[in-house]
PDB file of N, CA and C in Angstrom:
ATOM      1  N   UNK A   1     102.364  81.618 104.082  1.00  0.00           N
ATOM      2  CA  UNK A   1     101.845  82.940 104.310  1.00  0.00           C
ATOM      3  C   UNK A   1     100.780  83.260 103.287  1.00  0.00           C
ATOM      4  N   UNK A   2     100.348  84.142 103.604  1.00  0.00           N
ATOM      5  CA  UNK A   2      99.027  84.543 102.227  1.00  0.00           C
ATOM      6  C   UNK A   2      98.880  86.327 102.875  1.00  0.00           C
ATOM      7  N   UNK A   3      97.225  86.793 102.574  1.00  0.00           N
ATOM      8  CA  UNK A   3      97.116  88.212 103.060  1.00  0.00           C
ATOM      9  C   UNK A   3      95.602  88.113 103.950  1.00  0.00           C
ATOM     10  N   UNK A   4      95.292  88.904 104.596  1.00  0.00           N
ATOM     11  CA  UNK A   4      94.226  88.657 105.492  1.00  0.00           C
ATOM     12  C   UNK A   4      93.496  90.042 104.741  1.00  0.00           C
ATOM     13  N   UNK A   5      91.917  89.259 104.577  1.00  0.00           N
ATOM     14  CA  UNK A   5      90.798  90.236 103.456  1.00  0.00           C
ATOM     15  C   UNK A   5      90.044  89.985 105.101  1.00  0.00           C
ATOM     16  N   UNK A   6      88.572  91.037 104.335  1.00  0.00           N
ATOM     17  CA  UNK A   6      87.290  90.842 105.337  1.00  0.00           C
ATOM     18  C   UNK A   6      86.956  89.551 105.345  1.00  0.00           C
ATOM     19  N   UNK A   7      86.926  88.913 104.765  1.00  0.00           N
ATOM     20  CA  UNK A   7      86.519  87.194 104.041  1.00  0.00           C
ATOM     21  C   UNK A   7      87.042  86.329 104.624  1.00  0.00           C
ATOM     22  N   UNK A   8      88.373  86.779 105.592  1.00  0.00           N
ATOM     23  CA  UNK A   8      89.212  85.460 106.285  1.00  0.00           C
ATOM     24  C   UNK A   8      90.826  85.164 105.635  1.00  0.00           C
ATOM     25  N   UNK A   9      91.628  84.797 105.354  1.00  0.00           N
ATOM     26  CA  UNK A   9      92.889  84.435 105.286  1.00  0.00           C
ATOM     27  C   UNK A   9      92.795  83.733 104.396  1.00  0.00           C
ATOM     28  N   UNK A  10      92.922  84.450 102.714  1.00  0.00           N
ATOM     29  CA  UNK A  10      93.685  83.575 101.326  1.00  0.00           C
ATOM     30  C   UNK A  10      94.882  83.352 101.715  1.00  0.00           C
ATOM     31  N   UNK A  11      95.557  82.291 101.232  1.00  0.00           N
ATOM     32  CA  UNK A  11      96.768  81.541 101.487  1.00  0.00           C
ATOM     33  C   UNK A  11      97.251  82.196  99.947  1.00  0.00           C
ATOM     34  N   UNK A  12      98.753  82.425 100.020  1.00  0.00           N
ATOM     35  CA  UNK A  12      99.305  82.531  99.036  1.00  0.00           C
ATOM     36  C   UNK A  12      99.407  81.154  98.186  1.00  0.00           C
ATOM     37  N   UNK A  13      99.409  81.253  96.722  1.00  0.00           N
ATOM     38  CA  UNK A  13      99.407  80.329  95.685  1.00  0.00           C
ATOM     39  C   UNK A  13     100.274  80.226  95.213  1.00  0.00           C
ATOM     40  N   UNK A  14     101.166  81.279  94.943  1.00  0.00           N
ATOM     41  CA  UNK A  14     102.536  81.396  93.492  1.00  0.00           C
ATOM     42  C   UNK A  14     103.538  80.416  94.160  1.00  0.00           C
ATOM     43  N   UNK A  15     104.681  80.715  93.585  1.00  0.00           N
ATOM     44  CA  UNK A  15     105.581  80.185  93.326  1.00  0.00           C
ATOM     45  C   UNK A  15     106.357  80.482  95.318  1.00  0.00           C
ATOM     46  N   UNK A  16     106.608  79.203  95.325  1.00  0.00           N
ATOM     47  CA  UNK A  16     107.886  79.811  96.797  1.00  0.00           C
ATOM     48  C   UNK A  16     108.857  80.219  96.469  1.00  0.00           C
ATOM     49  N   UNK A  17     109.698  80.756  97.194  1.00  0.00           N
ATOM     50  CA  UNK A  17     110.861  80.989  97.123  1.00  0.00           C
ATOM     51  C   UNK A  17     112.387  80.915  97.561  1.00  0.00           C
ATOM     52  N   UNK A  18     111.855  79.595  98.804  1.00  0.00           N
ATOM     53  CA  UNK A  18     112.670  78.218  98.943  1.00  0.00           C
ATOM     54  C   UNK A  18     113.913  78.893 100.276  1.00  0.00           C
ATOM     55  N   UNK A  19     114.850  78.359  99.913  1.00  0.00           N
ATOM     56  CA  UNK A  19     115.107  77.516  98.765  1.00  0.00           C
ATOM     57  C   UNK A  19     115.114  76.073  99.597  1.00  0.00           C
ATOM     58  N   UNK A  20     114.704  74.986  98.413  1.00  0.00           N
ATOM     59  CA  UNK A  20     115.065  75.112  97.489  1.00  0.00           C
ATOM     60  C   UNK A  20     113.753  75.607  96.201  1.00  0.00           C
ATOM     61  N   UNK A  21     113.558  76.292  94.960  1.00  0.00           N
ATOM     62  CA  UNK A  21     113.073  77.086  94.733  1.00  0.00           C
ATOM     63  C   UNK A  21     111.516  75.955  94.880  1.00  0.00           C
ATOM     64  N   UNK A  22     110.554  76.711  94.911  1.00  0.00           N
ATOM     65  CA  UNK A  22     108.894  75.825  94.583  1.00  0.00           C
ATOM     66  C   UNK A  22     108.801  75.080  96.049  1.00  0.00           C
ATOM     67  N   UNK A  23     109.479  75.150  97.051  1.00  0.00           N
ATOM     68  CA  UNK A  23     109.420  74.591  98.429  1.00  0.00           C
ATOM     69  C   UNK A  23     109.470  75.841  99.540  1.00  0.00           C
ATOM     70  N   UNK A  24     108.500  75.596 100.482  1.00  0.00           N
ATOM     71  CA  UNK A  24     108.667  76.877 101.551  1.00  0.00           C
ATOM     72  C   UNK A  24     110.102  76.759 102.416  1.00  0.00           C
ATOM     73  N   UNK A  25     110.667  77.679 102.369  1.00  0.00           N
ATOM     74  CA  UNK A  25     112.471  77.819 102.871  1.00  0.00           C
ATOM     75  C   UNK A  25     112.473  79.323 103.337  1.00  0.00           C
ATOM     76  N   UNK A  26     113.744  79.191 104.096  1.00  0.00           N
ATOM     77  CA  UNK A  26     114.250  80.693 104.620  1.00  0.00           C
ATOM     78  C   UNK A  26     114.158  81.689 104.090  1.00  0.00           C
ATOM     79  N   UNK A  27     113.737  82.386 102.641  1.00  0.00           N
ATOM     80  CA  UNK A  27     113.239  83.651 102.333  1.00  0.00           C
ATOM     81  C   UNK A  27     111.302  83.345 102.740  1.00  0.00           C
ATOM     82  N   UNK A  28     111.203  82.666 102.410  1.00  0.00           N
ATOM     83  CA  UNK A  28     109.448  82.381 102.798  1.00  0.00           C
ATOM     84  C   UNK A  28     109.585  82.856 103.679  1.00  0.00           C
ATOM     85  N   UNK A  29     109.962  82.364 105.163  1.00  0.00           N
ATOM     86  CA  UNK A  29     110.011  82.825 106.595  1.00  0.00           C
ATOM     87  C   UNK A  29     109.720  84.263 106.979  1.00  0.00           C
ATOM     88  N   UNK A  30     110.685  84.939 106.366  1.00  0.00           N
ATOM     89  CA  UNK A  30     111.065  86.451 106.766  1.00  0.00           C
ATOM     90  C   UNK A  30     109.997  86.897 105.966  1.00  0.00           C
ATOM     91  N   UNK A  31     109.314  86.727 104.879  1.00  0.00           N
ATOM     92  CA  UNK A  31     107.978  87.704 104.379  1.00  0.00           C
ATOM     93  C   UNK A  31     107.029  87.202 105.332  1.00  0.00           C
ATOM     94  N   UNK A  32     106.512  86.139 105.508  1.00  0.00           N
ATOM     95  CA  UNK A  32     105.229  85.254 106.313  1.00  0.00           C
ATOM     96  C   UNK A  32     105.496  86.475 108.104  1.00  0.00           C
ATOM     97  N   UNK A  33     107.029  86.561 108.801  1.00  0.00           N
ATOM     98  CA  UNK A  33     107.284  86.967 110.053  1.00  0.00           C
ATOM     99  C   UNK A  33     106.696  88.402 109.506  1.00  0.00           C
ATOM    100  N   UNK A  34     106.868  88.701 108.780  1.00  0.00           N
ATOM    101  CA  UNK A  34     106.209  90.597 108.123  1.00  0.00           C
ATOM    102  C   UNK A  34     104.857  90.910 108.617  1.00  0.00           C
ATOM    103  N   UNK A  35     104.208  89.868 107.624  1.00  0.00           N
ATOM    104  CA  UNK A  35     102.827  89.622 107.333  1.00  0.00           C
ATOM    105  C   UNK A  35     102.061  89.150 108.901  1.00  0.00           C
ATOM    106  N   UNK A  36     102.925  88.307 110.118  1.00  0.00           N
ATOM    107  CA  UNK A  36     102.383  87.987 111.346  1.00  0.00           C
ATOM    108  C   UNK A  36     102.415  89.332 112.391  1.00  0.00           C
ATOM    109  N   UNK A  37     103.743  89.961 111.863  1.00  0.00           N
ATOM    110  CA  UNK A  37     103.761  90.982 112.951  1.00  0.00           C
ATOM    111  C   UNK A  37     103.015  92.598 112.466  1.00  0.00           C
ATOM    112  N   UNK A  38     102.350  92.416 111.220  1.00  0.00           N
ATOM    113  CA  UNK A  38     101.350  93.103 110.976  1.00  0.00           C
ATOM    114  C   UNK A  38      99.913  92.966 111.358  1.00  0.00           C
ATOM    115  N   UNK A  39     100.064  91.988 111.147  1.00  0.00           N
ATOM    116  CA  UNK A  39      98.645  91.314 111.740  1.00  0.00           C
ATOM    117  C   UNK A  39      98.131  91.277 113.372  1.00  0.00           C
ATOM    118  N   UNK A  40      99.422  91.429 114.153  1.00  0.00           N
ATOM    119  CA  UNK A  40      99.269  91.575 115.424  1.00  0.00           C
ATOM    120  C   UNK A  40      99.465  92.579 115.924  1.00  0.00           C
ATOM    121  N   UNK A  41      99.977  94.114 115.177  1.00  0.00           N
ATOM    122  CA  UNK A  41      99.618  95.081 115.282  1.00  0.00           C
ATOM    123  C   UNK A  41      98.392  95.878 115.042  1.00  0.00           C
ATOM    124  N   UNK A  42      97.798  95.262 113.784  1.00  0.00           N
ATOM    125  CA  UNK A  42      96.163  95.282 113.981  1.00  0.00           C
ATOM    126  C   UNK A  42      95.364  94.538 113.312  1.00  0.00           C
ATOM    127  N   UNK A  43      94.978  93.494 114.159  1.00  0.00           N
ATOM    128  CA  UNK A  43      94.566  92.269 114.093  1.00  0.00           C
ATOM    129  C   UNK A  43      93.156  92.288 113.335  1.00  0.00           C
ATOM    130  N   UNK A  44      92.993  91.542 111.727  1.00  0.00           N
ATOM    131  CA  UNK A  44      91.922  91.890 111.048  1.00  0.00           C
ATOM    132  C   UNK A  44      90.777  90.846 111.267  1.00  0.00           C
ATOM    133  N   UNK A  45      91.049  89.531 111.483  1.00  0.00           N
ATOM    134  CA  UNK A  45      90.305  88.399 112.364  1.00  0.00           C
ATOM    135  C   UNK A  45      90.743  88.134 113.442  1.00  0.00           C
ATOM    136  N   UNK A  46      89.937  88.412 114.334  1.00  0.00           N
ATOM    137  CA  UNK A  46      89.934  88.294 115.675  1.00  0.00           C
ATOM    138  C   UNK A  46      88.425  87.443 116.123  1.00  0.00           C
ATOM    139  N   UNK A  47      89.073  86.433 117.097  1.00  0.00           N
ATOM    140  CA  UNK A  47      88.569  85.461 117.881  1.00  0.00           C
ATOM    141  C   UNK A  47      87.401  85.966 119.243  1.00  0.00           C
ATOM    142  N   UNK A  48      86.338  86.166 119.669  1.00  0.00           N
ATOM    143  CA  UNK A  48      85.602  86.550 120.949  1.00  0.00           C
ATOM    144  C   UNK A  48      86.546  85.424 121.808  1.00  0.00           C
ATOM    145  N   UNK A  49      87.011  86.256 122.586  1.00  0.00           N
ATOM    146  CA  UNK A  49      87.414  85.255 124.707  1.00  0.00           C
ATOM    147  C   UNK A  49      86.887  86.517 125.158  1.00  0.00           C
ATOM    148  N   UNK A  50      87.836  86.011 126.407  1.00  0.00           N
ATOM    149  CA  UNK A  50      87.428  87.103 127.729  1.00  0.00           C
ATOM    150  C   UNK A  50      86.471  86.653 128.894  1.00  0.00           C
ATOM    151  N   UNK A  51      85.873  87.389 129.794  1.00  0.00           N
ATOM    152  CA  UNK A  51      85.162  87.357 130.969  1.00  0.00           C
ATOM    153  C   UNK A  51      85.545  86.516 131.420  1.00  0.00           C
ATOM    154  N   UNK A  52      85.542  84.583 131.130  1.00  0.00           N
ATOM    155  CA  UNK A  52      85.899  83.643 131.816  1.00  0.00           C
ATOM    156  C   UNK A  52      85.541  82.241 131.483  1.00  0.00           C
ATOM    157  N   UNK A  53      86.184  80.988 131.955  1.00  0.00           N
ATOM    158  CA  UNK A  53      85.983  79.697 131.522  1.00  0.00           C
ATOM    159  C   UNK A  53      84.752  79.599 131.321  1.00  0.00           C
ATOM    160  N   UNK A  54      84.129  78.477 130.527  1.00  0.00           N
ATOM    161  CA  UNK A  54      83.163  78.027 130.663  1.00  0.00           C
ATOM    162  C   UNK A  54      82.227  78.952 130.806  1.00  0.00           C
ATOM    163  N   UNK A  55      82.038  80.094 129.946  1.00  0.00           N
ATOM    164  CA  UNK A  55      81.102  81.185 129.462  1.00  0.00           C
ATOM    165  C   UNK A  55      80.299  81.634 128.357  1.00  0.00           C
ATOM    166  N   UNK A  56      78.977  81.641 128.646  1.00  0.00           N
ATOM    167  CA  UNK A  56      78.380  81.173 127.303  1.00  0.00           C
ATOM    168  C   UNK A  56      78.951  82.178 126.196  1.00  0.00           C
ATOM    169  N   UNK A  57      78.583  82.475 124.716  1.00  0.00           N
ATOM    170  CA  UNK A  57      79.322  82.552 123.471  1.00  0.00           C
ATOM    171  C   UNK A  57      78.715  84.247 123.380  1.00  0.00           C
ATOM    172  N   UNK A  58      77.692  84.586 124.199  1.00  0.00           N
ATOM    173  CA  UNK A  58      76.620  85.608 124.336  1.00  0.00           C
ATOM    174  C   UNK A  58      77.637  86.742 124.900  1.00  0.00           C
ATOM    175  N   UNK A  59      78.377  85.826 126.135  1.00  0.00           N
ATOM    176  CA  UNK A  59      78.883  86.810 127.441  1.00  0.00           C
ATOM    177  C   UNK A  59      80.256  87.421 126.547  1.00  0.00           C
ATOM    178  N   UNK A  60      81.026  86.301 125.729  1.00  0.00           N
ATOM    179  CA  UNK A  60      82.366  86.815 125.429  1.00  0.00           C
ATOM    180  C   UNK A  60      82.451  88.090 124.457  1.00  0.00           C
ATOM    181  N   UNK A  61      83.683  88.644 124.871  1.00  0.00           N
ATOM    182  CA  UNK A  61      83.919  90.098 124.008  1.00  0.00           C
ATOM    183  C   UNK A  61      85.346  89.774 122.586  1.00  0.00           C
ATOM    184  N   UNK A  62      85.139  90.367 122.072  1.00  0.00           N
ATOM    185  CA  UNK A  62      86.220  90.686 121.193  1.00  0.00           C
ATOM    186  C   UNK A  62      87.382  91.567 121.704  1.00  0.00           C
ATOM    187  N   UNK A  63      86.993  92.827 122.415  1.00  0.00           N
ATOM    188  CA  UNK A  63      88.113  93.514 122.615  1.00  0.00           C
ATOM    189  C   UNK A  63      87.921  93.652 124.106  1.00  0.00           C
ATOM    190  N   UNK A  64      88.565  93.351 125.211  1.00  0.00           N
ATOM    191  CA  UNK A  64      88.728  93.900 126.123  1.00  0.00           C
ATOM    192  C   UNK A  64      89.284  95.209 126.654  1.00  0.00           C
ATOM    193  N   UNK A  65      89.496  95.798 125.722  1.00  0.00           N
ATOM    194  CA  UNK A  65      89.869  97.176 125.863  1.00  0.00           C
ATOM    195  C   UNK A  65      91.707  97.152 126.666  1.00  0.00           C
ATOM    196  N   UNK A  66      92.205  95.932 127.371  1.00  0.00           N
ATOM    197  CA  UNK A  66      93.250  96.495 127.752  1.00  0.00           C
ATOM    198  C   UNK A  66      94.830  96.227 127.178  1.00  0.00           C
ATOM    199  N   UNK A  67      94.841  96.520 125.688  1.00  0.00           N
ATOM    200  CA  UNK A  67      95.591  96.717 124.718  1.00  0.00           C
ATOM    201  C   UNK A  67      96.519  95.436 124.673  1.00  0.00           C
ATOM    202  N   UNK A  68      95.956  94.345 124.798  1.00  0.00           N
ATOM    203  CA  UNK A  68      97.227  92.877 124.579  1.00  0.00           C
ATOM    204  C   UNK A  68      96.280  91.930 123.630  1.00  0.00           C
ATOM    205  N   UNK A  69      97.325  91.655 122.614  1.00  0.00           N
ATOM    206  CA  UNK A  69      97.029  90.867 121.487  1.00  0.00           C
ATOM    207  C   UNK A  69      97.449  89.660 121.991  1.00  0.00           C
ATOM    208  N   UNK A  70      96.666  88.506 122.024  1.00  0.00           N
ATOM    209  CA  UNK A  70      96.987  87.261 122.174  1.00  0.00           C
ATOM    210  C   UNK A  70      97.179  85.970 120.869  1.00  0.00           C
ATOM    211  N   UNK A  71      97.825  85.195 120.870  1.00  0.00           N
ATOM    212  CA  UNK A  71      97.659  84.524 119.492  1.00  0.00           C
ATOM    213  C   UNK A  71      97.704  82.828 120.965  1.00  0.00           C
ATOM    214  N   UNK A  72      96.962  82.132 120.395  1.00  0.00           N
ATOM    215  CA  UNK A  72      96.502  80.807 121.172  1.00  0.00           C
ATOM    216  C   UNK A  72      95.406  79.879 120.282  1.00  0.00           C
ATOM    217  N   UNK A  73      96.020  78.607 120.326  1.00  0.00           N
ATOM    218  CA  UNK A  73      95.617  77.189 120.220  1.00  0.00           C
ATOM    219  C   UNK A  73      94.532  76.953 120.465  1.00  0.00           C
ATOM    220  N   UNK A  74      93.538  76.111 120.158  1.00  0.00           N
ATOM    221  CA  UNK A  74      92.585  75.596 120.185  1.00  0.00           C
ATOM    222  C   UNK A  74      92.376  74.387 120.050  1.00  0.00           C
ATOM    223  N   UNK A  75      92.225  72.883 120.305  1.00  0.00           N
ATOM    224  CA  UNK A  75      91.306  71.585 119.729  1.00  0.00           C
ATOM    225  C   UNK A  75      90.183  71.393 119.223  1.00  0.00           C
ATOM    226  N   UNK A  76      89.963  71.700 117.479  1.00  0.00           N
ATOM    227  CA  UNK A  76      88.421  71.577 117.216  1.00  0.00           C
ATOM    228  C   UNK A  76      88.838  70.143 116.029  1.00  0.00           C
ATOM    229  N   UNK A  77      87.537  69.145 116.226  1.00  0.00           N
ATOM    230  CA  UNK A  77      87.324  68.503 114.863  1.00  0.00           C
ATOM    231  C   UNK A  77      88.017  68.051 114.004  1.00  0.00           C
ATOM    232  N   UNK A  78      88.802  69.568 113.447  1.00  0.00           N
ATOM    233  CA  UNK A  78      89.071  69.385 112.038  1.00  0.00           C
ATOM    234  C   UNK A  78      90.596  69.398 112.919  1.00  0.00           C
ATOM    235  N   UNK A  79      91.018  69.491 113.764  1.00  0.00           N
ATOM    236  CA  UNK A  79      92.319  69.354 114.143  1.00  0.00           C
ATOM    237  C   UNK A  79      92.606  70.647 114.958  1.00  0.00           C
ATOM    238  N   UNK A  80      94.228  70.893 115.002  1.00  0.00           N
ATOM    239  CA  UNK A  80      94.745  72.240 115.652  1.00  0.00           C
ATOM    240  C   UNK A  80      93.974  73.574 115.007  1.00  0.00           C
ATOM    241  N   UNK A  81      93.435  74.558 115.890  1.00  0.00           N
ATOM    242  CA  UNK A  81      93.599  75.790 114.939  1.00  0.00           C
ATOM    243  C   UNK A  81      93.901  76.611 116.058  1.00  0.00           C
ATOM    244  N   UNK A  82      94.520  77.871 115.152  1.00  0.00           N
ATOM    245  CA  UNK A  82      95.049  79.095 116.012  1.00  0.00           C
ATOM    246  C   UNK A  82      94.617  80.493 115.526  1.00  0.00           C
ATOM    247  N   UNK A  83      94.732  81.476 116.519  1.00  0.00           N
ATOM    248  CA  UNK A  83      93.955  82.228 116.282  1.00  0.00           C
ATOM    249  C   UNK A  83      93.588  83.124 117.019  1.00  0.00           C
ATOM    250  N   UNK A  84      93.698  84.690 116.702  1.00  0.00           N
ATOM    251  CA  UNK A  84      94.218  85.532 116.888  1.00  0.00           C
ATOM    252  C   UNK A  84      92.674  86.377 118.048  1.00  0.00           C
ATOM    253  N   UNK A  85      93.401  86.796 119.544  1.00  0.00           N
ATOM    254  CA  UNK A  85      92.644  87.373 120.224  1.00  0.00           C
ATOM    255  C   UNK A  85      92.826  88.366 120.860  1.00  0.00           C
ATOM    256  N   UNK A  86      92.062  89.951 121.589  1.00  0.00           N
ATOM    257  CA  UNK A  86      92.615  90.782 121.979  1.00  0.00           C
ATOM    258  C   UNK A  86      91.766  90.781 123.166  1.00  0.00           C
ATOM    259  N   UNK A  87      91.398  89.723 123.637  1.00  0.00           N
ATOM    260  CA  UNK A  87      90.995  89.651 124.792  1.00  0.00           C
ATOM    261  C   UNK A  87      91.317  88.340 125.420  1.00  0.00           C
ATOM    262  N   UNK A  88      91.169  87.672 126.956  1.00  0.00           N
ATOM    263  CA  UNK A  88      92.271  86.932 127.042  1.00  0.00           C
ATOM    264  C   UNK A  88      91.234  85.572 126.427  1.00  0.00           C
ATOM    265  N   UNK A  89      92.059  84.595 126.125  1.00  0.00           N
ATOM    266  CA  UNK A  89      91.021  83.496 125.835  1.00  0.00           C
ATOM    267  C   UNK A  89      90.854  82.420 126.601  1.00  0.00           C
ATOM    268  N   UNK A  90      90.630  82.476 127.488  1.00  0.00           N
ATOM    269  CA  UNK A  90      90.300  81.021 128.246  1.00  0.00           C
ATOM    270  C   UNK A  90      90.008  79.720 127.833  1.00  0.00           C
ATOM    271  N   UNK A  91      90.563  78.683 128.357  1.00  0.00           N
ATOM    272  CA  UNK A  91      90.474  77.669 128.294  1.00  0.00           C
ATOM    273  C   UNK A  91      91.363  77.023 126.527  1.00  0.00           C
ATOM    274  N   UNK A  92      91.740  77.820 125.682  1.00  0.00           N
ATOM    275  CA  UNK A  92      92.554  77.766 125.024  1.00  0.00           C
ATOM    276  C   UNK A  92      94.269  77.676 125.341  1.00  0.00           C
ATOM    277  N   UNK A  93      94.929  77.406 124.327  1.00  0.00           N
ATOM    278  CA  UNK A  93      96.197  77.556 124.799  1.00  0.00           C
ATOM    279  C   UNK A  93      97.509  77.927 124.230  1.00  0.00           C
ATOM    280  N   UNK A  94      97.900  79.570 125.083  1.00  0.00           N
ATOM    281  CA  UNK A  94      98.223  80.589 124.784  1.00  0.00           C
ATOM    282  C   UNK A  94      99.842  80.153 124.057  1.00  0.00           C
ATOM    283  N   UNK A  95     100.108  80.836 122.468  1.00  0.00           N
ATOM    284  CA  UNK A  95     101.619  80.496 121.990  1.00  0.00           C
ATOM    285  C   UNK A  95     101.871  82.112 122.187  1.00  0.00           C
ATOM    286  N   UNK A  96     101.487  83.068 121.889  1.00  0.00           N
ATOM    287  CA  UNK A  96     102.168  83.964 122.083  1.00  0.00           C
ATOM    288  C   UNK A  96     101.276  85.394 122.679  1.00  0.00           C
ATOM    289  N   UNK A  97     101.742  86.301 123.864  1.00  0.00           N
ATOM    290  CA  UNK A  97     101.169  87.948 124.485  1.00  0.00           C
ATOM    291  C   UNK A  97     101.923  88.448 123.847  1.00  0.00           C
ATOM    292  N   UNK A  98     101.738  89.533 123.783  1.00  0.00           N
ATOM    293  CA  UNK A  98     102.374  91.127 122.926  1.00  0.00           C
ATOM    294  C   UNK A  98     101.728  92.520 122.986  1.00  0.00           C
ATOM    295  N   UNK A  99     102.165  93.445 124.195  1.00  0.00           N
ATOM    296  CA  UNK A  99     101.037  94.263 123.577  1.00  0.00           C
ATOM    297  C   UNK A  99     101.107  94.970 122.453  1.00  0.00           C
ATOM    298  N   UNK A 100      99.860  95.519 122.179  1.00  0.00           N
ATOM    299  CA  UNK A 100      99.423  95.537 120.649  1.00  0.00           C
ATOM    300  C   UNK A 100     100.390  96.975 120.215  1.00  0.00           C
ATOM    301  N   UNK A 101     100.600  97.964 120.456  1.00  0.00           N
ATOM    302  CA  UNK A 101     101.588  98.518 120.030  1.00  0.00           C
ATOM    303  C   UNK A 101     103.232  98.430 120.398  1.00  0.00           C
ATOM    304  N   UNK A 102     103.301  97.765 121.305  1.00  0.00           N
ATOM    305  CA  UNK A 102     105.090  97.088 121.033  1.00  0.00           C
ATOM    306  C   UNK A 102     105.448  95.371 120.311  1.00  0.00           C
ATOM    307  N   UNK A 103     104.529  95.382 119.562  1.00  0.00           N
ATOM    308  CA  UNK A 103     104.877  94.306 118.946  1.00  0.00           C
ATOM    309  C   UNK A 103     106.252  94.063 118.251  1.00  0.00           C
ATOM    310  N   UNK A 104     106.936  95.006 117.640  1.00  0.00           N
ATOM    311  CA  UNK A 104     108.022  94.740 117.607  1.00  0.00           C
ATOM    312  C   UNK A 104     109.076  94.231 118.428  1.00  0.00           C
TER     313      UNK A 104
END
């Protein structure tokens, strides 16, 4: 887990809290689940989808206006990445819908 700035997603550095201690373990979990379901209540990097497959980068929106936070997969390069959208994302592939105020 870490905290999400304008700048993109610092990763936390300190110490874990395991266990076992200095290894990510079951108290890690439950702060990181905090920090995700904040983030998907109002999502501070957000991904452009929307309109439709195979659409140039010009056409796509950030917010589609109809209140569902998407979190979905990608294949780039550098490997898996994921990453957070409030519009739908096509051709990606979707791990989790929610709308944006019943995220709980």
């Amino acid at each position: 887990y870490g905290e999400f700035t304008p700048q993109g997603f610092k990763r936390y550095s300190g110490m874990w809290k395991g266990p076992p201690p200095g290894a990510i373990g079951k108290r890690d979990i439950t702060v990181a689940m905090g920090t995700f379901t904040e983030q998907l209540k109002k999502p501070t990097v957000v991904i452009k989808g929307g309109v439709g497959p195979s659409v140039d980068e010009m056409q796509k929106v950030v917010d589609d206006g109809k209140g569902w936070v998407w979190v979905a997969a990608d294949m780039t390069p550098g490997g898996l990445a994921i990453g957070t959208y409030t519009s739908v994302p096509f051709g990606k592939r979707p791990l989790l819908v929610a709308k944006q105020g019943a995220v709980d």
